[in-house]
N, C-alpha and C. Protein backbone atom coordinates (compact mmCIF):
# COMPACT_ATOMS: atom_id res chain seq x y z
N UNK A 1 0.82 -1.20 0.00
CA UNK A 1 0.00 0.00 0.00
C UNK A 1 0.87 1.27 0.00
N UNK A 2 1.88 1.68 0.87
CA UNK A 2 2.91 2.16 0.73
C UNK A 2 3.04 2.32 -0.76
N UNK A 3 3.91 1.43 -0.95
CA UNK A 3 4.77 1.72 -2.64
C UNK A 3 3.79 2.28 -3.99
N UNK A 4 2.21 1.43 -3.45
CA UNK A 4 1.31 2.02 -4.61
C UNK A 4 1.06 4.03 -3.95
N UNK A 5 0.63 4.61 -2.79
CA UNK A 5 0.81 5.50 -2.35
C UNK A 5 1.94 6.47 -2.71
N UNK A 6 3.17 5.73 -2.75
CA UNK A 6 4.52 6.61 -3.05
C UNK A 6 4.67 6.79 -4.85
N UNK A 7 4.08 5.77 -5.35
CA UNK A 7 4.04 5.89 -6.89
C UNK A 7 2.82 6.79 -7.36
N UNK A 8 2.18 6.82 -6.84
CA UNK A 8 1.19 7.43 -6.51
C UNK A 8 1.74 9.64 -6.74
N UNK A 9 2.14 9.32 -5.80
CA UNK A 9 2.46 10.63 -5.10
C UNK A 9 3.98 11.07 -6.22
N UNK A 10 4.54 10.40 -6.93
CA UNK A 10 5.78 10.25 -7.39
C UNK A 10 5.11 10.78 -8.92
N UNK A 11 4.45 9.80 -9.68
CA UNK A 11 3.57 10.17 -10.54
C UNK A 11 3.22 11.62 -11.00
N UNK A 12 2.10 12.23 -9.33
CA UNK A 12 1.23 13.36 -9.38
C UNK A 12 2.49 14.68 -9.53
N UNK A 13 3.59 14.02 -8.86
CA UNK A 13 4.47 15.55 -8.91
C UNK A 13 5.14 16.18 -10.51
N UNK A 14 5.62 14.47 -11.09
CA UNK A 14 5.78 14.47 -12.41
C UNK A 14 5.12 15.27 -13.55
N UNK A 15 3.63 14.99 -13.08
CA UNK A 15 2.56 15.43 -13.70
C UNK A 15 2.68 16.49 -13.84
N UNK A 16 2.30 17.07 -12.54
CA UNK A 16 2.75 18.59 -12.87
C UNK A 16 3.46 19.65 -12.66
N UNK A 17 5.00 18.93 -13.13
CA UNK A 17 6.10 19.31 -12.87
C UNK A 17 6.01 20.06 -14.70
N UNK A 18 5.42 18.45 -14.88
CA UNK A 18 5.16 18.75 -16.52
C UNK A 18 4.34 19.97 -17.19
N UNK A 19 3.23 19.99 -16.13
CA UNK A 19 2.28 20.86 -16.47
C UNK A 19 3.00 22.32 -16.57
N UNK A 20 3.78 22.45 -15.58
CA UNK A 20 4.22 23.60 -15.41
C UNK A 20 5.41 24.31 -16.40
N UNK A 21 6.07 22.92 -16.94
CA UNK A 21 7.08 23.09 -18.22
C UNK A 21 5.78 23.04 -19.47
N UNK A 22 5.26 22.51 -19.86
CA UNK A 22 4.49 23.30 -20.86
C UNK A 22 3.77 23.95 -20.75
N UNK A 23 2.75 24.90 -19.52
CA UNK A 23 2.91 26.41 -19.72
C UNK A 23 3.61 27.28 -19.99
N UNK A 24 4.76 27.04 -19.44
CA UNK A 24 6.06 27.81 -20.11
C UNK A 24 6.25 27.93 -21.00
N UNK A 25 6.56 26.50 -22.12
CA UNK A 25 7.01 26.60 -23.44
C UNK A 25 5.50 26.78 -24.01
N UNK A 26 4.06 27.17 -23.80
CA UNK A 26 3.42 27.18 -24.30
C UNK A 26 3.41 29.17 -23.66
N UNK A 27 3.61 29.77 -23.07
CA UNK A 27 3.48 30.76 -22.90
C UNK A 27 4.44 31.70 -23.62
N UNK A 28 5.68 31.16 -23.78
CA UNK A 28 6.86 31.92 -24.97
C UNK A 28 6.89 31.25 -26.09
N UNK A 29 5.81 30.61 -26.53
CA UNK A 29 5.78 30.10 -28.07
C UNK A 29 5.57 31.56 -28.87
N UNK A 30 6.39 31.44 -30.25
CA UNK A 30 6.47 32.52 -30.99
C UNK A 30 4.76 33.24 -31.00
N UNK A 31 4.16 32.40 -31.11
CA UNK A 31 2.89 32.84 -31.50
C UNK A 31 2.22 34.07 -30.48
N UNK A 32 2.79 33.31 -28.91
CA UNK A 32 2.01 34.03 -27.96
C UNK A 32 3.05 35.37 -27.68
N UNK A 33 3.62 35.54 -28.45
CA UNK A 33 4.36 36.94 -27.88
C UNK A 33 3.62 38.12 -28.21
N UNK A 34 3.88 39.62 -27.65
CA UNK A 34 3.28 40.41 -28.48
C UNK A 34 3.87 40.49 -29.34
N UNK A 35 3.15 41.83 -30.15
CA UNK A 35 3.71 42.24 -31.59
C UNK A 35 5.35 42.93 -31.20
N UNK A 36 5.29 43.47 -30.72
CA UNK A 36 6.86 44.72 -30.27
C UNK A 36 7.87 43.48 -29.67
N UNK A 37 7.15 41.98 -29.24
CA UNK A 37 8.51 41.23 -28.38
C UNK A 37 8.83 40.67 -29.89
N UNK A 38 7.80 40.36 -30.71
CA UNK A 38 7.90 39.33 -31.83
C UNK A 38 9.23 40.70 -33.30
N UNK A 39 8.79 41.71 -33.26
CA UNK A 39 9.22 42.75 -33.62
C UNK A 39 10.64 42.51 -33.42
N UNK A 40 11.41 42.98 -31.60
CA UNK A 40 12.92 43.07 -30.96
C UNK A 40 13.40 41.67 -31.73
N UNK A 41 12.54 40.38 -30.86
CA UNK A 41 13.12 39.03 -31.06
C UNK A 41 13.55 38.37 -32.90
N UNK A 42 13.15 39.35 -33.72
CA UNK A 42 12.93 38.48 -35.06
C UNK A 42 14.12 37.64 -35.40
N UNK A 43 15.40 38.19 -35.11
CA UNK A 43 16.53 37.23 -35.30
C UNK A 43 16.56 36.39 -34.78
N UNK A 44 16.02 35.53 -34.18
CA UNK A 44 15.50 34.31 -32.88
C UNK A 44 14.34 33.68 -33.84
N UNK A 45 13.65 34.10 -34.68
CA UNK A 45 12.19 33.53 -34.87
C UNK A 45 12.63 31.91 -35.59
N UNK A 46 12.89 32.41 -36.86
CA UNK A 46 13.31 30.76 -36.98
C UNK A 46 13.70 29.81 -36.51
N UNK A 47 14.25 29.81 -35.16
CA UNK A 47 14.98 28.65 -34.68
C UNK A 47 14.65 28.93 -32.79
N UNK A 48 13.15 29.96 -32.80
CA UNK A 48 12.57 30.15 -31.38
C UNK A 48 12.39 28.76 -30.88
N UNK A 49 11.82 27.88 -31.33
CA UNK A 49 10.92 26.64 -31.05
C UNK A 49 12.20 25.76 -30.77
N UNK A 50 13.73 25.67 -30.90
CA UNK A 50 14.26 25.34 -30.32
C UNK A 50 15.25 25.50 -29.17
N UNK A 51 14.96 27.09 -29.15
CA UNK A 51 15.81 27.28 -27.55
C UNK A 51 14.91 27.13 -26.25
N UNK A 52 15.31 26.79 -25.48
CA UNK A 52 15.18 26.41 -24.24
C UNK A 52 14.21 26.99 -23.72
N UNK A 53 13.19 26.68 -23.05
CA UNK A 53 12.52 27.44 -22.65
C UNK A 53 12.24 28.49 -21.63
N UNK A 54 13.32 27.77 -20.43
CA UNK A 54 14.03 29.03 -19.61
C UNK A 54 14.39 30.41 -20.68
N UNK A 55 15.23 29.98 -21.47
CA UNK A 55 16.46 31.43 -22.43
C UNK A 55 14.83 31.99 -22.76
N UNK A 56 13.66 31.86 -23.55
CA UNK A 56 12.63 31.98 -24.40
C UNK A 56 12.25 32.86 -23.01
N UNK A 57 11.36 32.57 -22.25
CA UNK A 57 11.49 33.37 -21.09
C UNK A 57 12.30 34.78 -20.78
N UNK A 58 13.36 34.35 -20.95
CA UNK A 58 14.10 35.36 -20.38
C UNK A 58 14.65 36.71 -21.45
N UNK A 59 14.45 35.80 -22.80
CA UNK A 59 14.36 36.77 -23.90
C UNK A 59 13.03 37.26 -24.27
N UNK A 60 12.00 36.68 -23.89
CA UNK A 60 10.79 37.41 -24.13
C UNK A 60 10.49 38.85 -22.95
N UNK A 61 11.11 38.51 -21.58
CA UNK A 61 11.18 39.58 -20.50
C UNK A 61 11.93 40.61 -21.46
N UNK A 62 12.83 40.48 -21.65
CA UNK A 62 13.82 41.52 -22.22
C UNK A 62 12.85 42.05 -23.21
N UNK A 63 12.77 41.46 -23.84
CA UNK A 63 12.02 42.18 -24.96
C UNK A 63 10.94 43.09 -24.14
N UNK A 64 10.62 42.58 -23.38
CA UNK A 64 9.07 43.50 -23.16
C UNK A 64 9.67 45.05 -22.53
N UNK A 65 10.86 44.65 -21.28
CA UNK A 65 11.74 45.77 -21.01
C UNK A 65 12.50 47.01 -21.55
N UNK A 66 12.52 45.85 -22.98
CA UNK A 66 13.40 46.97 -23.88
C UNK A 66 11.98 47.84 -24.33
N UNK A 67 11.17 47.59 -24.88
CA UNK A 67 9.84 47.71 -25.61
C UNK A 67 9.85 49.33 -24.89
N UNK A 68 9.89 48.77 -23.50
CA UNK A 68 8.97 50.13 -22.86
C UNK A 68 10.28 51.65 -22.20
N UNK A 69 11.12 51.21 -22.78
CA UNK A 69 12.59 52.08 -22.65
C UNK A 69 12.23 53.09 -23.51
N UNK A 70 13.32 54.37 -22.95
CA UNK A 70 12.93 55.70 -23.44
C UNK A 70 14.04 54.94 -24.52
N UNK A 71 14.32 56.57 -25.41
CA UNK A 71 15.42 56.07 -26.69
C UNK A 71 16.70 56.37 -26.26
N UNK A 72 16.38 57.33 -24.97
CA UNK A 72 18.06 57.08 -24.38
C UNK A 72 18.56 56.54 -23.38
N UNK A 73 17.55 55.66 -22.28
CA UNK A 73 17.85 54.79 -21.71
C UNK A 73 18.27 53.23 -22.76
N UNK A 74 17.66 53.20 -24.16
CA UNK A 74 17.79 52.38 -24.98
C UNK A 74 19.16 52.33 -25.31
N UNK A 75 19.86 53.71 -25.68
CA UNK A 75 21.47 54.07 -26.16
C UNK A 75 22.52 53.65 -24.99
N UNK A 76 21.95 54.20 -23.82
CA UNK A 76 23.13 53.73 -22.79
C UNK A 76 22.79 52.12 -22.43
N UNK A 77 21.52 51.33 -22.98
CA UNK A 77 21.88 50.06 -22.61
C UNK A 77 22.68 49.34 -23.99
N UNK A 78 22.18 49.93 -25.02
CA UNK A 78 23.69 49.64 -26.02
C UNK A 78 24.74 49.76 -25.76
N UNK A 79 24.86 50.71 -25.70
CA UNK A 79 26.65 50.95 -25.32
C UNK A 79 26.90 50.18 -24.03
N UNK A 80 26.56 49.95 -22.97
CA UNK A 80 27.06 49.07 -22.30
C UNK A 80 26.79 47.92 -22.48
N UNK A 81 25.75 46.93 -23.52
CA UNK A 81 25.95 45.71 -24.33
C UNK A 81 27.52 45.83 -25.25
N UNK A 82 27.53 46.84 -25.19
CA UNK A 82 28.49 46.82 -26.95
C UNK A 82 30.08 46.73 -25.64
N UNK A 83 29.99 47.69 -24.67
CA UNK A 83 31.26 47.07 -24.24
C UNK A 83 31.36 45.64 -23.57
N UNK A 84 30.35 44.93 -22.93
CA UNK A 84 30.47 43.76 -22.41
C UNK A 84 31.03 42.80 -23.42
N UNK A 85 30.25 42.88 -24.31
CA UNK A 85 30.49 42.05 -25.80
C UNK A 85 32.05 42.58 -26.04
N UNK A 86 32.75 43.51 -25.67
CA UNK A 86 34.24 44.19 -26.39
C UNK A 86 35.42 43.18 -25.12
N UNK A 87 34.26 43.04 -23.77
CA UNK A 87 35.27 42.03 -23.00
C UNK A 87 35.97 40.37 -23.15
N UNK A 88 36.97 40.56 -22.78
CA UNK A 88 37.58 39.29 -23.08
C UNK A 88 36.79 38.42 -22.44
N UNK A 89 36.78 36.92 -22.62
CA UNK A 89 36.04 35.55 -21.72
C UNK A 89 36.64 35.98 -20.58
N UNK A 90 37.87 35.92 -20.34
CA UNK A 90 38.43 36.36 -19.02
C UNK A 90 37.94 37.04 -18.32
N UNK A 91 37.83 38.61 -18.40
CA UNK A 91 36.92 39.56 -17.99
C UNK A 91 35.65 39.69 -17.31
N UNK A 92 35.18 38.91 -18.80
CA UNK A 92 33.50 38.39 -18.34
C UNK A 92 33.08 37.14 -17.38
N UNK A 93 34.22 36.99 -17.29
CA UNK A 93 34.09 35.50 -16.16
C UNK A 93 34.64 36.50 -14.75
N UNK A 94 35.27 37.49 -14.45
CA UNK A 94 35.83 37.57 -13.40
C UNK A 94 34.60 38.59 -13.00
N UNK A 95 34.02 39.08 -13.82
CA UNK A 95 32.73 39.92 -13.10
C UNK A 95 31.47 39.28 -12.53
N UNK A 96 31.27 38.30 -13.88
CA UNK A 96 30.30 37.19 -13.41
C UNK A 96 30.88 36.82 -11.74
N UNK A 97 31.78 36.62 -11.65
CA UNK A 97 32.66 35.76 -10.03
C UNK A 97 32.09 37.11 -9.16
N UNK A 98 32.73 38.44 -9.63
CA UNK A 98 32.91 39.00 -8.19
C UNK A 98 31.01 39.52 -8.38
N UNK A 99 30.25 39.41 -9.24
CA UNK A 99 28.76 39.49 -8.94
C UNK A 99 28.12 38.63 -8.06
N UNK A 100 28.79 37.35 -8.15
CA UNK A 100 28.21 36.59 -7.02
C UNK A 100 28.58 36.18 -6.10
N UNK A 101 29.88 37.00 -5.77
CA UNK A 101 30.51 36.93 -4.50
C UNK A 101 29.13 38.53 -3.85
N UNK A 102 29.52 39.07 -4.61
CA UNK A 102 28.77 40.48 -3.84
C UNK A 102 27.34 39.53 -3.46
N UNK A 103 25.87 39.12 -3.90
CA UNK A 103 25.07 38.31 -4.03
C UNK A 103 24.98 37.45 -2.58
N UNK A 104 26.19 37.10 -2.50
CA UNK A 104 26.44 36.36 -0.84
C UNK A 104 26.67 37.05 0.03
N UNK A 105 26.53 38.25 0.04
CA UNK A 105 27.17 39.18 1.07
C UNK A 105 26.09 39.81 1.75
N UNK A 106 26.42 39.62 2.76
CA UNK A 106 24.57 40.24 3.70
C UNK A 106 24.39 41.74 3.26
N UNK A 107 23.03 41.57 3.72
CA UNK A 107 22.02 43.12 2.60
C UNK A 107 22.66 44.43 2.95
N UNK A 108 22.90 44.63 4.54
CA UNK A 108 23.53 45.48 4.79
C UNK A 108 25.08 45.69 4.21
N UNK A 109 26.03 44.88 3.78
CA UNK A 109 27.07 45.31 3.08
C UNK A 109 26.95 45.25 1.81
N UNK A 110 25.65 44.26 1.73
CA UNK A 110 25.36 45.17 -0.07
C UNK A 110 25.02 46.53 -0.39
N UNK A 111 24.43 47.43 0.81
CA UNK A 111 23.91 48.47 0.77
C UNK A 111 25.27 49.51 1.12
N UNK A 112 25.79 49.39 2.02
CA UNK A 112 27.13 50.12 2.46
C UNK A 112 27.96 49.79 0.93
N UNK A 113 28.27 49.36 0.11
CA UNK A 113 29.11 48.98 -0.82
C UNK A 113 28.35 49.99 -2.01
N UNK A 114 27.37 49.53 -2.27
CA UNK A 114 26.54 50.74 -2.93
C UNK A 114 26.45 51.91 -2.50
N UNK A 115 26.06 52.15 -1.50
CA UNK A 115 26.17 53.62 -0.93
C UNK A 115 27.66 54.07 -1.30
N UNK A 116 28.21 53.30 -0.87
CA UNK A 116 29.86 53.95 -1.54
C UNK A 116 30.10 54.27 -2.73
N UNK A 117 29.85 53.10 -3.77
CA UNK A 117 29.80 53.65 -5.08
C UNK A 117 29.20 54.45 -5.62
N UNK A 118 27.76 54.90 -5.04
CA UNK A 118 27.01 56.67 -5.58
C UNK A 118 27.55 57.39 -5.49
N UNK A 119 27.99 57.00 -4.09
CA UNK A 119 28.82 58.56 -3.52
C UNK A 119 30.65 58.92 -4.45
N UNK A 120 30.71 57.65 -4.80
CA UNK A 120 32.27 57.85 -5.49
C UNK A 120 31.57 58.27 -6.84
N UNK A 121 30.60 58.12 -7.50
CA UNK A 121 29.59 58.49 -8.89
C UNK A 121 29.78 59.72 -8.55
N UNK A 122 29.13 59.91 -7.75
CA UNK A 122 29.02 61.45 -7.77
C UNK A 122 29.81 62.40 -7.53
N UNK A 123 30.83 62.34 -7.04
CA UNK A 123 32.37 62.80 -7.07
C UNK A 123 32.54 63.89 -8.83
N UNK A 124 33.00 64.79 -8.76
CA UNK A 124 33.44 65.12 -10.31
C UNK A 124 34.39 64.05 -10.90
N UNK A 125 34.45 63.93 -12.12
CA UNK A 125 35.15 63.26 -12.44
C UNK A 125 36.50 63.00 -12.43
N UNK A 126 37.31 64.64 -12.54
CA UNK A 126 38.43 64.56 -12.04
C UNK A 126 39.24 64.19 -10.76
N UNK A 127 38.02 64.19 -9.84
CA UNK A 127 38.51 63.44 -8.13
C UNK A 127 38.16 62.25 -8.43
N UNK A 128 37.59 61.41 -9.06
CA UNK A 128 37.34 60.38 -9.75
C UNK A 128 38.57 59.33 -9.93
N UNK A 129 39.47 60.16 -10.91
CA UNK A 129 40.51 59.74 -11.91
C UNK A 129 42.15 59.82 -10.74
N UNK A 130 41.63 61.05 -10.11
CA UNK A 130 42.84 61.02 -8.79
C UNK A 130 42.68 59.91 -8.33
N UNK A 131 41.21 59.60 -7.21
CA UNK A 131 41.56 58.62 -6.66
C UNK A 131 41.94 56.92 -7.17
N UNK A 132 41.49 56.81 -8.08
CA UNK A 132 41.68 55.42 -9.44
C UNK A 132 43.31 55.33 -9.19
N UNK A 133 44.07 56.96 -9.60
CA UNK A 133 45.55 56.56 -9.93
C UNK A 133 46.02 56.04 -8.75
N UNK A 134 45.66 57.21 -7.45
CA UNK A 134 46.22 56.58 -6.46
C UNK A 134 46.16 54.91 -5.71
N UNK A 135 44.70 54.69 -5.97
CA UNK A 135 44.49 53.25 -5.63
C UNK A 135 45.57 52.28 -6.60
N UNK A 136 45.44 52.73 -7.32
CA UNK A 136 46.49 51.82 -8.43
C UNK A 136 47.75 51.85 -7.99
N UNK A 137 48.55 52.96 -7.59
CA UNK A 137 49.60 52.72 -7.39
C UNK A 137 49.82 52.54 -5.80
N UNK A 138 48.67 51.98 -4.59
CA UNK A 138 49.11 51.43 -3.58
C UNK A 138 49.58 49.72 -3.92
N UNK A 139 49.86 49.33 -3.09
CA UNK A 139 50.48 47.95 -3.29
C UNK A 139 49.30 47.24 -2.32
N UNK A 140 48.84 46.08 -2.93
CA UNK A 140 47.87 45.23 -2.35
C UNK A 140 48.07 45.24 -0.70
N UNK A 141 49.11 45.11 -0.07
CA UNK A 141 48.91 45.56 1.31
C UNK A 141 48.35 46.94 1.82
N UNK A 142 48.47 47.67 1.30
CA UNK A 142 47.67 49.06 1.26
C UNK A 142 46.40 49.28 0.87
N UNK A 143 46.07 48.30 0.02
CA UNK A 143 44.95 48.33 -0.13
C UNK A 143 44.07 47.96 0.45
N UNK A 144 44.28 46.60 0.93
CA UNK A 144 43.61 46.15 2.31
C UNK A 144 43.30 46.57 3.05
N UNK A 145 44.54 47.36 4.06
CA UNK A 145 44.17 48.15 5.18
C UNK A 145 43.03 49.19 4.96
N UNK A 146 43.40 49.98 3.58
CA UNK A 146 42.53 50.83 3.10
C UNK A 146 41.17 50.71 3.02
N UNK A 147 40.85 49.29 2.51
CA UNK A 147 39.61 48.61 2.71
C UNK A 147 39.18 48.59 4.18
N UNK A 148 39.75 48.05 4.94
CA UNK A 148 39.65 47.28 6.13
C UNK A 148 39.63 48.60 7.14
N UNK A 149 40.44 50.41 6.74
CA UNK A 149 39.85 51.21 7.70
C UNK A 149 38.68 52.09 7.09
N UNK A 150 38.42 52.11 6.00
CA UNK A 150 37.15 52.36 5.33
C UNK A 150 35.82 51.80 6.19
N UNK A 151 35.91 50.44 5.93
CA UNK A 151 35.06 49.25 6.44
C UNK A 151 34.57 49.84 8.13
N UNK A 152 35.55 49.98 9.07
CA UNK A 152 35.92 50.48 10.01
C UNK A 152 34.98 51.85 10.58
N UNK A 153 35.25 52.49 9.42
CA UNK A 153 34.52 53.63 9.41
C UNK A 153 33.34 53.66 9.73
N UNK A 154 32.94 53.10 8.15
CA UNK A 154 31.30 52.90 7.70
C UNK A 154 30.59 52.39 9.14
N UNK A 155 31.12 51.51 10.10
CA UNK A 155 31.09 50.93 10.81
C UNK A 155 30.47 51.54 12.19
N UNK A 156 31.62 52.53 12.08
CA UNK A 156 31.30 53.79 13.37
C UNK A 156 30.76 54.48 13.46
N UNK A 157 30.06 55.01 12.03
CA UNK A 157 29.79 56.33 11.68
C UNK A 157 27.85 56.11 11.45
N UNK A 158 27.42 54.95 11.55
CA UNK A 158 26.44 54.65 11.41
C UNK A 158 25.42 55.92 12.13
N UNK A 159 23.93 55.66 11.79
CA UNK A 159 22.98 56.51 12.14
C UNK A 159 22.84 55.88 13.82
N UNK A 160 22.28 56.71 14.68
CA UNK A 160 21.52 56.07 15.67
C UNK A 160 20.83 56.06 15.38
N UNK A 161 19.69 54.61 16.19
CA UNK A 161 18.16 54.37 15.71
C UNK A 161 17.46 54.74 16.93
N UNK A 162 18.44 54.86 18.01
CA UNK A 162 17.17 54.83 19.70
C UNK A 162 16.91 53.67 19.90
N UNK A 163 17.67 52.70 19.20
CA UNK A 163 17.14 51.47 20.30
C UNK A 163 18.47 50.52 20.88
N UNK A 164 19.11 51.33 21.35
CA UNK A 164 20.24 50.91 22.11
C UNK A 164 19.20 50.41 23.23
N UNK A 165 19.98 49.20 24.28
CA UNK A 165 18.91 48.70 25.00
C UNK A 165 20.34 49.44 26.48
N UNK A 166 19.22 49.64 27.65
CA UNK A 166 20.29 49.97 28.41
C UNK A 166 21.05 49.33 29.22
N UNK A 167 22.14 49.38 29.58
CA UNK A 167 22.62 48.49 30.64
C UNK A 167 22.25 47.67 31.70
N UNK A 168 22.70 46.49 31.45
CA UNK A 168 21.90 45.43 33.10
C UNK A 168 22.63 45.96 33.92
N UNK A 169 22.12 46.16 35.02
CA UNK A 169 22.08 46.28 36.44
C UNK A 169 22.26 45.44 37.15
């Protein structure tokens, strides 16, 4: 009774494990796209029905994203396609790495790490280019520390919230 129960239950998940992979490939079939995804995607059309249906997905999102882009949020996502594409495999593998090193890193030092980088954005550009040279020409032990009294900082310098709890007695 068992084993008919577990085949049972083994079966039903199959089922609609399935169900759920052909909504998918039935939801990014060429047909069901709009006009503007079917439009972006046309270099894909002939040979849609054999990519994957995850990629089909994820190129039909895009499409809809790009669709609704101004024409110059459209230009600066070219140009930064056009340089990714200008990076070596090398390159593009070491960003992919340190993206998902950042990804593992709790929310709050994802946010302190960002907050840093606006604030270095927003810098003029020429304090920009100073600090770049100088980082460049510390030596990896310097840099560390540099990191590590930065880190330090961010650390100390935090907001109060008022909910320090007070001392036991």
């Amino acid at each position: 009774m068992k084993a008919k129960t577990l085949s049972l239950l083994v079966v039903t998940m199959i089922l609609s494990l399935g169900g759920q992979v052909l909504a998918q490939e039935q939801s990014t079939a060429w047909q069901n796209l709009t006009e503007a995804q079917q439009e972006i995607l046309q270099p894909y059309a002939d040979g849609w029905e054999t990519i994957s249906p995850a990629r089909r997905s994820r190129l039909a999102a895009g499409a809809s994203r790009w669709s609704e882009m101004q024409p110059d949020d459209r230009r600066a996502a070219q140009n930064r396609f056009q340089t990714w594409r200008n990076l070596s495999d090398e390159q593009r593998d070491r960003i992919r790495n340190r993206y998902q090193e950042f990804q593992k890193l709790p929310a709050n030092e994802r946010t302190r790490i960002r907050r840093n980088f606006d604030g270095f954005r927003a810098l003029p550009v020429e304090r920009r280019q100073q600090l770049r040279d100088r980082y460049r020409r510390m030596s990896p032990e310097q840099r560390q520390r540099t990191r590590d009294r930065l880190r330090d900082r961010a650390r100390t310098t935090r907001p109060h919230t008022g909910t320090r709890k007070s001392p036991r007695l």
